[in-house]
Protein backbone atom coordinates (compact mmCIF):
# COMPACT_ATOMS: atom_id res chain seq x y z
CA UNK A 1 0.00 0.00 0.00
CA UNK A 2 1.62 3.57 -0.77
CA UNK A 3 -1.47 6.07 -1.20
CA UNK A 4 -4.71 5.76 -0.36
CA UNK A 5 -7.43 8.68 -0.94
CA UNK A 6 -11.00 9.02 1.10
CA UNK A 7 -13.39 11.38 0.41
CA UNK A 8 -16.00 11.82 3.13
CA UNK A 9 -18.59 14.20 1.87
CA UNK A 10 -22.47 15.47 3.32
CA UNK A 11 -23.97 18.23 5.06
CA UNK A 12 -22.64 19.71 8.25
CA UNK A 13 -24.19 18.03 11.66
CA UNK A 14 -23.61 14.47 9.83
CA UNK A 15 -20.27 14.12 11.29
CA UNK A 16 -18.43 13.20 7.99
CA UNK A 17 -15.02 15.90 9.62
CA UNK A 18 -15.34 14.39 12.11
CA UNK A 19 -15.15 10.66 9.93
CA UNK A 20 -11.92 11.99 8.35
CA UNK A 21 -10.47 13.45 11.16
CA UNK A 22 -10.50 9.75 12.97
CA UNK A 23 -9.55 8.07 10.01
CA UNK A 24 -6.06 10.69 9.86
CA UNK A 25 -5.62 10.68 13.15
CA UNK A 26 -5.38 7.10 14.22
CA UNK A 27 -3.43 6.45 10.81
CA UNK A 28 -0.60 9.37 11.86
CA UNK A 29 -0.22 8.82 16.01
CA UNK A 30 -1.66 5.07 16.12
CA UNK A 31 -0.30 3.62 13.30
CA UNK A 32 2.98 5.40 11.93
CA UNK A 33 1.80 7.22 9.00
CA UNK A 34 1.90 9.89 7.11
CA UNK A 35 -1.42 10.86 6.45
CA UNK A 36 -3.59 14.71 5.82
CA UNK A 37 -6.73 15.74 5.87
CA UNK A 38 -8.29 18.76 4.31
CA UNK A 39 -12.02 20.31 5.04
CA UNK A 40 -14.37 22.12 2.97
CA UNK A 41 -17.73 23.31 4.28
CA UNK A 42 -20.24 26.05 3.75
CA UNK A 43 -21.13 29.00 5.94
CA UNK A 44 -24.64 27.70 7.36
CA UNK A 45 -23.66 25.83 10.58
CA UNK A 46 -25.92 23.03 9.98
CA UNK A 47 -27.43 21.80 7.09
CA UNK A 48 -25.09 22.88 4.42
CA UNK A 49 -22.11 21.20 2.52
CA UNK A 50 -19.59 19.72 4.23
CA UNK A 51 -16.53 17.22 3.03
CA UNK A 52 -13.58 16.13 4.80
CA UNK A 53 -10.51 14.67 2.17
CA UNK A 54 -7.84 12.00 3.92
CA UNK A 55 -4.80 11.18 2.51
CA UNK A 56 -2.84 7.93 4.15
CA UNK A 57 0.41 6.24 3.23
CA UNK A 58 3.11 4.09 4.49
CA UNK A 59 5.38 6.43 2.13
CA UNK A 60 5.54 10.26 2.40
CA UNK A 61 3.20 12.01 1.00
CA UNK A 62 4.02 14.26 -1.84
CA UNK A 63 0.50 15.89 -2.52
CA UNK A 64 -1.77 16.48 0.21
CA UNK A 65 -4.82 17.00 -1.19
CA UNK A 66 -7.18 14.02 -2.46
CA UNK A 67 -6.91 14.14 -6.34
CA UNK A 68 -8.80 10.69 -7.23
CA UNK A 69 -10.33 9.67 -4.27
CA UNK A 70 -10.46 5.49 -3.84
CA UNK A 71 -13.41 5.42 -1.59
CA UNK A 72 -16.28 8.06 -1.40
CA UNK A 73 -18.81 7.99 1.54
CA UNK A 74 -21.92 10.38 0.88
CA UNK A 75 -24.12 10.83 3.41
CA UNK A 76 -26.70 13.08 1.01
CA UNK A 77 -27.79 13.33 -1.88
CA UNK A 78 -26.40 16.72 -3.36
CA UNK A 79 -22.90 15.13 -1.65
CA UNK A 80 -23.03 11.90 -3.73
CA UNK A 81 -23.92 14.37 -7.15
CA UNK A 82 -20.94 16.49 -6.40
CA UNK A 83 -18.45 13.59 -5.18
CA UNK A 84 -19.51 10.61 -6.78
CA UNK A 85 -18.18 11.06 -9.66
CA UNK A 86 -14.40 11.43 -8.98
CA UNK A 87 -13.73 8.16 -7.13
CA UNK A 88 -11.19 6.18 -9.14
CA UNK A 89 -12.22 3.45 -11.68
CA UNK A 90 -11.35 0.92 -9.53
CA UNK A 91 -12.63 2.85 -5.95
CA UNK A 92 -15.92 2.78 -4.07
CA UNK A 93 -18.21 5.09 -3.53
CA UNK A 94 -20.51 4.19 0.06
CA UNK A 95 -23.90 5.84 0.56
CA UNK A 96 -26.32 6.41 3.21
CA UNK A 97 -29.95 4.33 1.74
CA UNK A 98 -31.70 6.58 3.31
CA UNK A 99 -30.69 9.41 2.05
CA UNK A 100 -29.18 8.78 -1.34
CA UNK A 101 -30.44 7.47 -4.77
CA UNK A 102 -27.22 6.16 -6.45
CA UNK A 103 -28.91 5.62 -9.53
CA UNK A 104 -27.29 8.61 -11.62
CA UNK A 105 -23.96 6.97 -10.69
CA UNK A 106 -24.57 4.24 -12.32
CA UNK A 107 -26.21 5.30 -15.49
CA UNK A 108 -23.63 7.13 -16.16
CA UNK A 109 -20.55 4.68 -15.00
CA UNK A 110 -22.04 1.75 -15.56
CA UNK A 111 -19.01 0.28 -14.16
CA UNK A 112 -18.67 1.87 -10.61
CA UNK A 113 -18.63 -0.30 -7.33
CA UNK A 114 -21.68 1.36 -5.49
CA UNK A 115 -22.36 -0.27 -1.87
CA UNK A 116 -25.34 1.23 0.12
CA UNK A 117 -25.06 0.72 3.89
CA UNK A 118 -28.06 1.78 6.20
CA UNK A 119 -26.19 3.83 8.87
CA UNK A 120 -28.29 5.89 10.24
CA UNK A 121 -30.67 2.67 10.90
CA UNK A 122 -28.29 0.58 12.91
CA UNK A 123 -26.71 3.84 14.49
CA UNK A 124 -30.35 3.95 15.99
CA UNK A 125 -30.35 -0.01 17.08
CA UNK A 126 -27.46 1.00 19.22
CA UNK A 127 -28.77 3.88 21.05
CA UNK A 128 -28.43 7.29 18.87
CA UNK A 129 -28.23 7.81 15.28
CA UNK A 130 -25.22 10.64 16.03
CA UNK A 131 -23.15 7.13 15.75
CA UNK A 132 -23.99 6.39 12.12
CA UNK A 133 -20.42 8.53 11.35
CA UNK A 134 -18.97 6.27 13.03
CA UNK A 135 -20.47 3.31 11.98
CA UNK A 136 -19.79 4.37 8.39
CA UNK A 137 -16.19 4.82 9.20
CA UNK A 138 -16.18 1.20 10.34
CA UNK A 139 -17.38 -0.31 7.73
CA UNK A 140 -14.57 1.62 5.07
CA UNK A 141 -11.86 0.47 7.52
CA UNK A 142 -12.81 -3.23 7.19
CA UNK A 143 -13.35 -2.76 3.63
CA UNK A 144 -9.92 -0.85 2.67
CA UNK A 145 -7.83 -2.20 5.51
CA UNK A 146 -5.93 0.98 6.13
CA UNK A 147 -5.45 2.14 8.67
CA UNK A 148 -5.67 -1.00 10.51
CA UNK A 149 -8.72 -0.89 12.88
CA UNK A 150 -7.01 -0.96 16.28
CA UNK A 151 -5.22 2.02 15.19
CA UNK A 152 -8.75 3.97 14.18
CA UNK A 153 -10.19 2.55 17.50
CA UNK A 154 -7.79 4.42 20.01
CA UNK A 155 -8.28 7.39 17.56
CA UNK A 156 -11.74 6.80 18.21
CA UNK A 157 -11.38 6.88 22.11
CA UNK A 158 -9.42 10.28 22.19
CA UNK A 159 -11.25 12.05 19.65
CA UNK A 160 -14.96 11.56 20.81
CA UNK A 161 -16.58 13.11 23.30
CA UNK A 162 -16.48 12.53 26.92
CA UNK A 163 -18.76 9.61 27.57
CA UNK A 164 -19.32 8.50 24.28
CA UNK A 165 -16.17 6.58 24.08
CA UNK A 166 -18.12 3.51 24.29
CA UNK A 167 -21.08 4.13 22.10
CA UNK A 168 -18.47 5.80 19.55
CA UNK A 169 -16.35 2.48 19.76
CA UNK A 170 -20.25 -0.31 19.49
CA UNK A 171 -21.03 1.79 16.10
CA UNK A 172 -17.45 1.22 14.27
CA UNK A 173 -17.53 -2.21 15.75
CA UNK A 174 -21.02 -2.61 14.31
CA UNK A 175 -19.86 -0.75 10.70
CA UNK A 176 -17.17 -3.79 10.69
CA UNK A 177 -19.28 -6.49 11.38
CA UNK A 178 -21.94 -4.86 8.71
CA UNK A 179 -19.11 -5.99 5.85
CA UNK A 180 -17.88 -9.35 7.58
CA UNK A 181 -21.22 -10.19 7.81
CA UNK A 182 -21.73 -9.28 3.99
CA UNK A 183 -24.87 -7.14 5.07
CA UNK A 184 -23.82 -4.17 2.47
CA UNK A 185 -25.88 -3.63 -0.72
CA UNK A 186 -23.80 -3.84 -3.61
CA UNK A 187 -25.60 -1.74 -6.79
CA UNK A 188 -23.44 -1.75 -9.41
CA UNK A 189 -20.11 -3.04 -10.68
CA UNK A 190 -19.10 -5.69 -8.51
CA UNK A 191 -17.43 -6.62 -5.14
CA UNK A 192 -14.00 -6.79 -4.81
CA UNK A 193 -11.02 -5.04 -2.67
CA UNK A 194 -10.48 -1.41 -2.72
CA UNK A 195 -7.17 -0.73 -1.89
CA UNK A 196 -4.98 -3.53 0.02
């Protein structure tokens, strides 16, 4: 593995900074590398667009910024119209079903990987929907493989908020066990590994 790009793009409140934020941290102090993260958001405090960018790599990284993302989480639907689109030919792009019609995707790349993950629903099963970032992030690490999930988890624990350490840490265990299990909805191309 050298570089490996995430895009992690909705509308602020959803938590998807807070997703790439995790993902970069555990990856740089948990599991020696080099990795950056970038933000983008709008000026509304909730409700408008937000997107956090992660770069990761056992190598140093000579770009910072995600280029051609190889996974692409969207958590709405305006998110998955703006971001969908630039995952890499042989990347994924991971959507909320509740909140996103992937369809467009794939009429126009017939050939993208499109999974569809109910987040929001088993963030709910667990106690609080706030989780379903979480959860989400979960179920890219055991997909990807990098950063390796023990590293993500103790980001997890010093990241969160006070008390939520444990709910925080249920939801990505429950995002893992959501692709072991094979529970994700595959739409379009086919299943395979992302990155590895």
């Amino acid at each position: 593995m050298s570089r490996t790009e995430f895009r992690f793009s909705g509308f602020g409140g959803q938590g998807v900074i807070t997703m790439a934020h995790v993902l970069g941290h555990g990856a740089s102090v948990h599991a020696d590398m080099d990795a950056t993260m970038t933000e983008a958001y709008g000026p509304e405090k909730t409700g408008g667009f937000s997107r956090g960018d992660v770069v990761v790599s056992d190598e140093e990284i000579d770009y910072p910024n995600v280029v051609d993302p190889d996974v692409v989480v969207a958590f709405s639907q305006d998110a998955f119209e703006r971001d969908a689109d630039t995952v890499t030919e042989d990347g994924l792009v991971l959507v909320e079903r509740n909140l996103v019609d992937p369809e467009p995707l794939l009429e126009r790349r017939p050939d993208a990987t499109v999974a569809s993950l109910s987040a929001i629903d088993l963030a709910e099963e667990l106690g609080h929907k706030v989780v379903a970032n979480v959860l989400t992030l979960g179920a890219v690490v055991e997909l990807v493989g990098t950063p390796p999930a023990e590293a993500v988890r103790a980001a997890i624990r010093e990241t969160v908020p006070d008390g939520t350490e444990d709910l925080n840490e249920r939801a990505f265990e429950r995002g893992q066990a959501v692709v072991a299990d094979d529970e994700l909805d595959y739409l379009g191309g086919e299943r395979r590994e992302v990155v590895q």
